[in-house]
Protein backbone atom coordinates (compact mmCIF):
# COMPACT_ATOMS: atom_id res chain seq x y z
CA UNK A 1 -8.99 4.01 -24.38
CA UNK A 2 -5.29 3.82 -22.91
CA UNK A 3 -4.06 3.85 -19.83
CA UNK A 4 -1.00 3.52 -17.33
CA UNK A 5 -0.91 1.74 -14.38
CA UNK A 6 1.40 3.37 -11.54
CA UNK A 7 2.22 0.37 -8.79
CA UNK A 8 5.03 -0.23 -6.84
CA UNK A 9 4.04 -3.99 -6.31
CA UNK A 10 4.61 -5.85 -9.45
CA UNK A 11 1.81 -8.95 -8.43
CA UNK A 12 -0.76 -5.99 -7.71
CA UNK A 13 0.39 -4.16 -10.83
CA UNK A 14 -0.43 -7.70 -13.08
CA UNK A 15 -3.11 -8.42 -11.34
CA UNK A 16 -4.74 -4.95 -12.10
CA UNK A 17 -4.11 -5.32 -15.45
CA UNK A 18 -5.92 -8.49 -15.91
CA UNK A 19 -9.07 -7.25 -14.38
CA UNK A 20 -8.50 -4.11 -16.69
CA UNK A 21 -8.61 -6.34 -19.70
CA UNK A 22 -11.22 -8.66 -18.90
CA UNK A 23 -13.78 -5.55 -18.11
CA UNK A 24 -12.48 -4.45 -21.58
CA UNK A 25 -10.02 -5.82 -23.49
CA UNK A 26 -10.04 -3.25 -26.17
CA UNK A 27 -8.22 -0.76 -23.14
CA UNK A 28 -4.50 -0.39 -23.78
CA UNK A 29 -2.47 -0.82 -20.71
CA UNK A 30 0.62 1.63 -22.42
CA UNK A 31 2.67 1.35 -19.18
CA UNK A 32 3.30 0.01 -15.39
CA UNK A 33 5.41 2.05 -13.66
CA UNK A 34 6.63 1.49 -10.33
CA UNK A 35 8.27 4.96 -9.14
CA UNK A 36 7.63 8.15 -9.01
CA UNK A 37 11.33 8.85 -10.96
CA UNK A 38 10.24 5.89 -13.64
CA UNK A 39 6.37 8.29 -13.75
CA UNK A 40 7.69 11.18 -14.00
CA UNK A 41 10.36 10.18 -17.34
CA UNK A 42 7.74 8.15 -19.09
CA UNK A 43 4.72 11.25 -18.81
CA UNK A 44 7.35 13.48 -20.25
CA UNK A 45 8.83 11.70 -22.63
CA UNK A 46 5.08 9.87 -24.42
CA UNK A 47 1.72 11.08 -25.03
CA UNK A 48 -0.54 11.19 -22.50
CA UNK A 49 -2.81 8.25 -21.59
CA UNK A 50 -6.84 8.85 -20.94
CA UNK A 51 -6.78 7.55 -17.65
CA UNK A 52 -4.00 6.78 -15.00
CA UNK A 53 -4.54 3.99 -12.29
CA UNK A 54 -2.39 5.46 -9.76
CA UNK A 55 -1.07 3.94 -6.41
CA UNK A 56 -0.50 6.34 -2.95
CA UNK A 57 3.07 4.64 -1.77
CA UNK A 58 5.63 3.90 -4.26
CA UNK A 59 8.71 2.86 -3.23
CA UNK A 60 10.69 6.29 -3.73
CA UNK A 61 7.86 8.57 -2.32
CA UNK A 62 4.33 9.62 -2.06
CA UNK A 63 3.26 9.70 -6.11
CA UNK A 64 1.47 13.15 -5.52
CA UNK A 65 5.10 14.22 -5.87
CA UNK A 66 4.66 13.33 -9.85
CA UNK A 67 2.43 16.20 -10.16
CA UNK A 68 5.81 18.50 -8.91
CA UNK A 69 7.87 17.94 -11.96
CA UNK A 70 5.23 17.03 -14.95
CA UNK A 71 1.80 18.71 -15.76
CA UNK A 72 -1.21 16.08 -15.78
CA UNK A 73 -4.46 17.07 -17.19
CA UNK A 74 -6.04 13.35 -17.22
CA UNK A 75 -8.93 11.21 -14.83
CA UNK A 76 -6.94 9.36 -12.09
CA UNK A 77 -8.47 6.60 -10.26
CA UNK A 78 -6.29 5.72 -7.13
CA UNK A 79 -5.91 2.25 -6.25
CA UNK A 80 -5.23 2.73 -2.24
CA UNK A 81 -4.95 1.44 0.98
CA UNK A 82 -5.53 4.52 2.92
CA UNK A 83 -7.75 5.08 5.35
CA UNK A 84 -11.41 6.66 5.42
CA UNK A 85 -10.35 9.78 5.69
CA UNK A 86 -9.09 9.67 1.81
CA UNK A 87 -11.43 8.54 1.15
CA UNK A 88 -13.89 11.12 2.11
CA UNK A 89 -11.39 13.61 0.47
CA UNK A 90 -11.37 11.36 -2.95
CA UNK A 91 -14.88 11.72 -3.29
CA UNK A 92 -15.07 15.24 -2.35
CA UNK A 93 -12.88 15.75 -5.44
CA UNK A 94 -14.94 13.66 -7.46
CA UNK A 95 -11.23 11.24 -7.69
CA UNK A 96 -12.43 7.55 -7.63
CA UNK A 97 -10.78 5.28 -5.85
CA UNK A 98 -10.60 1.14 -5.19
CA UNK A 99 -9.30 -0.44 -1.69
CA UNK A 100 -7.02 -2.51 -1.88
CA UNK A 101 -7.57 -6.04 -2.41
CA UNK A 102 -9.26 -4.87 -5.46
CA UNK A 103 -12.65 -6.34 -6.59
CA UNK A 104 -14.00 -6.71 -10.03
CA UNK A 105 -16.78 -5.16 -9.73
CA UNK A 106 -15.51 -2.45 -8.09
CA UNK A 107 -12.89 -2.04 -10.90
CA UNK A 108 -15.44 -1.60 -13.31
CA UNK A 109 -18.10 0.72 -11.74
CA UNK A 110 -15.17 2.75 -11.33
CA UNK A 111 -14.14 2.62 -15.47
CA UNK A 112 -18.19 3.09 -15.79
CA UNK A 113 -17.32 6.04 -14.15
CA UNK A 114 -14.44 7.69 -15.94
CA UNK A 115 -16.59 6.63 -19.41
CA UNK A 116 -19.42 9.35 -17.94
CA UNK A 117 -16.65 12.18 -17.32
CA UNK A 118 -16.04 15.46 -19.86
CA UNK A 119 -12.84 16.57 -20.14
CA UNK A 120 -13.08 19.53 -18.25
CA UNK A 121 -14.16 17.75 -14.95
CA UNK A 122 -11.06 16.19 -15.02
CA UNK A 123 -8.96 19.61 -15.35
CA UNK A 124 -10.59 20.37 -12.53
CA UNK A 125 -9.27 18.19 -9.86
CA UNK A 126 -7.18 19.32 -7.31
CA UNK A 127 -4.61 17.22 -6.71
CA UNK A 128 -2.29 19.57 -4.57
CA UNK A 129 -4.96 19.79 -2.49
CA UNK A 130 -4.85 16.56 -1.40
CA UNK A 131 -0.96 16.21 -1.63
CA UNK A 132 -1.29 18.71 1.20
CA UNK A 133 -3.91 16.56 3.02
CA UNK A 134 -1.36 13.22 2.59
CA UNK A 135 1.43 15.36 3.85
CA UNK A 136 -0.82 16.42 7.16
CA UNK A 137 1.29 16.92 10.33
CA UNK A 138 -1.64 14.39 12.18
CA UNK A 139 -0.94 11.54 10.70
CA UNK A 140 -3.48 8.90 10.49
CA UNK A 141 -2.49 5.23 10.65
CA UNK A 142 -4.28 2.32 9.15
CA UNK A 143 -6.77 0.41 11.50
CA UNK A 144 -8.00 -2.31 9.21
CA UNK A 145 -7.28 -4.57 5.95
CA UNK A 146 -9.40 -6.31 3.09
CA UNK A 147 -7.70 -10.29 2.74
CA UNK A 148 -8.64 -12.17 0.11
CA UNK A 149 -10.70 -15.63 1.58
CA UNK A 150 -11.51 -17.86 -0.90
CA UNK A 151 -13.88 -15.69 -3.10
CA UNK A 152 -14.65 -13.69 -0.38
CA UNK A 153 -13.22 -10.62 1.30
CA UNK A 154 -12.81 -10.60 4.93
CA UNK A 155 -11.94 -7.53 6.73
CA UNK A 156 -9.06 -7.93 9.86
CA UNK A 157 -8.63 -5.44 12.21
CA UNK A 158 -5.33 -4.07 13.09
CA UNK A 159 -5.20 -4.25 16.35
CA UNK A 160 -6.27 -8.01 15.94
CA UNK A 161 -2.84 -8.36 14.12
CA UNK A 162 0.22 -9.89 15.60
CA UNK A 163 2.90 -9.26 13.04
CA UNK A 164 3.75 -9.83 9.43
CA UNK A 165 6.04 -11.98 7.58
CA UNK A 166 7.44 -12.39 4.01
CA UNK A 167 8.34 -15.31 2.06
CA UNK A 168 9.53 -16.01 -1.72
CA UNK A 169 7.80 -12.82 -2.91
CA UNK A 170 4.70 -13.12 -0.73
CA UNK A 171 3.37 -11.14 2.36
CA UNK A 172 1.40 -12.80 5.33
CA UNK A 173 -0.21 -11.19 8.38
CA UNK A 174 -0.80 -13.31 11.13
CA UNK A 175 -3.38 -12.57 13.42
CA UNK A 176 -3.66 -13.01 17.37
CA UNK A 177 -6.06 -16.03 16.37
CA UNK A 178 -3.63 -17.97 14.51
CA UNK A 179 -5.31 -17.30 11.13
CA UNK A 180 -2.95 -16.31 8.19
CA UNK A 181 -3.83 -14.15 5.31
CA UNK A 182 -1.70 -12.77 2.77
CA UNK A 183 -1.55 -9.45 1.59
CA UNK A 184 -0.97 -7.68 -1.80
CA UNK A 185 1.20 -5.33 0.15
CA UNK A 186 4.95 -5.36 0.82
CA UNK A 187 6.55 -4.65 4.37
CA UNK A 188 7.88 -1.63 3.16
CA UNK A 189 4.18 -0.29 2.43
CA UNK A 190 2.76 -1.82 5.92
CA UNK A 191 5.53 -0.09 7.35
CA UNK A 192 4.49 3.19 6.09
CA UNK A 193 1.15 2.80 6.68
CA UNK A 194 1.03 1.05 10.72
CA UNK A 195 1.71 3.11 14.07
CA UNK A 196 5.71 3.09 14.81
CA UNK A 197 4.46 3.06 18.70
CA UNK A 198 3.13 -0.41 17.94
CA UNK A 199 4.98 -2.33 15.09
CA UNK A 200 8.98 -2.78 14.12
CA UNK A 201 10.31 -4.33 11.46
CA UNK A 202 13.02 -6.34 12.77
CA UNK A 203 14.45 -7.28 10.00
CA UNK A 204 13.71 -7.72 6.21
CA UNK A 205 11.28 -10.69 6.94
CA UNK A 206 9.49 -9.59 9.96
CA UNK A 207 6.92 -6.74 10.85
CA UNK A 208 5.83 -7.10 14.48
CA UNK A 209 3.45 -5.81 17.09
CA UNK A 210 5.11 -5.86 20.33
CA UNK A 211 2.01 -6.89 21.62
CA UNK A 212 2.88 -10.50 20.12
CA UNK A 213 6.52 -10.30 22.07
CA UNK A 214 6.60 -13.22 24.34
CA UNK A 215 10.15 -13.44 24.83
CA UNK A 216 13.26 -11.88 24.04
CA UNK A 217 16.67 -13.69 24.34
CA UNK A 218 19.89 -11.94 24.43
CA UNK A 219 22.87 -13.53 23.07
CA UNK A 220 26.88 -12.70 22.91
CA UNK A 221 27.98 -9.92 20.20
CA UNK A 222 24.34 -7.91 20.70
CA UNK A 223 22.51 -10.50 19.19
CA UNK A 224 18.55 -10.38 20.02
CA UNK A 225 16.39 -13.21 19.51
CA UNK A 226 12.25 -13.43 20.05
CA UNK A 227 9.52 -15.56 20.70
CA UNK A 228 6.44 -14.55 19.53
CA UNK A 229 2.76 -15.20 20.72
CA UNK A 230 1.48 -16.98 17.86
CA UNK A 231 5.14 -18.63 17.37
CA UNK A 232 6.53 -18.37 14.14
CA UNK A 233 7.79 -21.07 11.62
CA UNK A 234 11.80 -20.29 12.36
CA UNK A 235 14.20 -18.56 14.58
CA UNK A 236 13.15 -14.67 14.77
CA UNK A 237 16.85 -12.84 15.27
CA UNK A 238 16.79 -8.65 14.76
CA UNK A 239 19.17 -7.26 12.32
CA UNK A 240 22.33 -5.90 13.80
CA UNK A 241 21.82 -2.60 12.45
CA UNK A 242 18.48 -2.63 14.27
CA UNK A 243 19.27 -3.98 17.63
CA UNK A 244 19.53 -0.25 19.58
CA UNK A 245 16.74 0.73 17.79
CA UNK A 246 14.81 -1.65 18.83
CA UNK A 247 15.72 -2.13 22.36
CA UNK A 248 14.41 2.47 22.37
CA UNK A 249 11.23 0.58 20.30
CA UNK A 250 10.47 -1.94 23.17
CA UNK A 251 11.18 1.34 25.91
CA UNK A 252 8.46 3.30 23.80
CA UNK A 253 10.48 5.69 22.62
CA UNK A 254 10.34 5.77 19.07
């Protein structure tokens, strides 16, 4: 069997493919792709794969937009973060999907899976249908992540969160608790995913809920500085280019 893998997040996009190989090592991993431009020049310029692990949010658009510009006839099992109500509509197309932090066993029901399919269920799947459910006018916003604990998975609740951090590659949420996590997930993709009304990304470190705003300190030349509630490791400044922006933000405007 052969397969791509369509991630955006190179760590989740290794990761998958280990778990792919150690379910079945005789499965050919022919590509990772991370865009839907890099998708959309590899499925028209090579053969075809028998299955295509495919990722919501890449990081130059929604990858429904792949079906647009190249024909795809194959299973897809989307790797996702989105909320239930995908979910309902991925099994309503008979599309299988896995949650993000994926789980092993998970991964391989869901190959189990693809093994029982004909071609022909396959053709059928509509996948502009549920382009045109993603591209809904009501937006719905996450309201809960899978972290990895130990061997476990532990499930945090949004609202529980007070903002998000990056550091040398890696993403952290930190809760109202205290407790850290971190996240296969960029801030880009939490971006996308999280209520506007409730979290800003200050700069290119920092996603915040201005629930966890405990101070903020204005300095000569428009600079902005905040304390946050838990406090973080190192001085919290917002990015120049974000300052008015953020001051509408914090006036609940955006």
């Amino acid at each position: 069997m052969k397969t791509i893998i369509i991630e955006d997040e190179e760590l989740a996009a290794r990761r998958l493919e280990s778990m792919i190989k150690t379910i079945d090592p005789q499965i050919e991993v022919m590509a990772k792709l991370e865009s839907v431009e890099d998708s959309v020049a590899w499925l028209k310029t090579n053969s075809h794969p028998d299955l295509i692990f495919l990722d919501i949010h890449l990081e130059d658009g929604i990858s429904f937009e792949i079906f647009d510009q190249v024909k795809v006839n194959v299973p897809i099992i989307f790797t996702t973060a989105f909320d239930e109500y995908a979910i309902k509509a991925f099994k309503h197309k008979s599309i299988d999907y896995l949650l993000k932090p994926i789980v092993q066993d998970d991964l391989g029901k869901a190959i189990a899976k693809y093994r029982e399919w004909t071609g022909t269920q396959s053709a059928q799947l509509d996948l502009t249908g549920l382009y045109k459910l993603m591209q809904g006018n009501n937006k719905e916003y996450r309201e809960r992540y899978s972290v990895s604990v130990g061997e476990k998975l532990k499930t945090i609740e949004v609202k529980d969160i007070a903002y998000f951090f990056s550091t040398s590659g890696i993403t952290f949420v930190v809760m109202n608790s205290k407790n850290q996590y971190s996240l296969d997930l960029s801030l880009d993709k939490l971006y996308n995913e999280l209520n506007p009304k409730d979290f800003f990304r200050v700069n290119r470190q920092y996603l915040i809920n201005h629930k966890a705003i405990a101070n903020v300190h204005v300095f000569p030349k428009s600079r902005l500085k905040i304390d946050l509630n838990p406090p973080c490791q190192e001085d919290l400044y917002v990015s120049l280019d974000k300052v008015a922006e953020f001051k509408r933000w914090l006036d609940g405007e955006k």
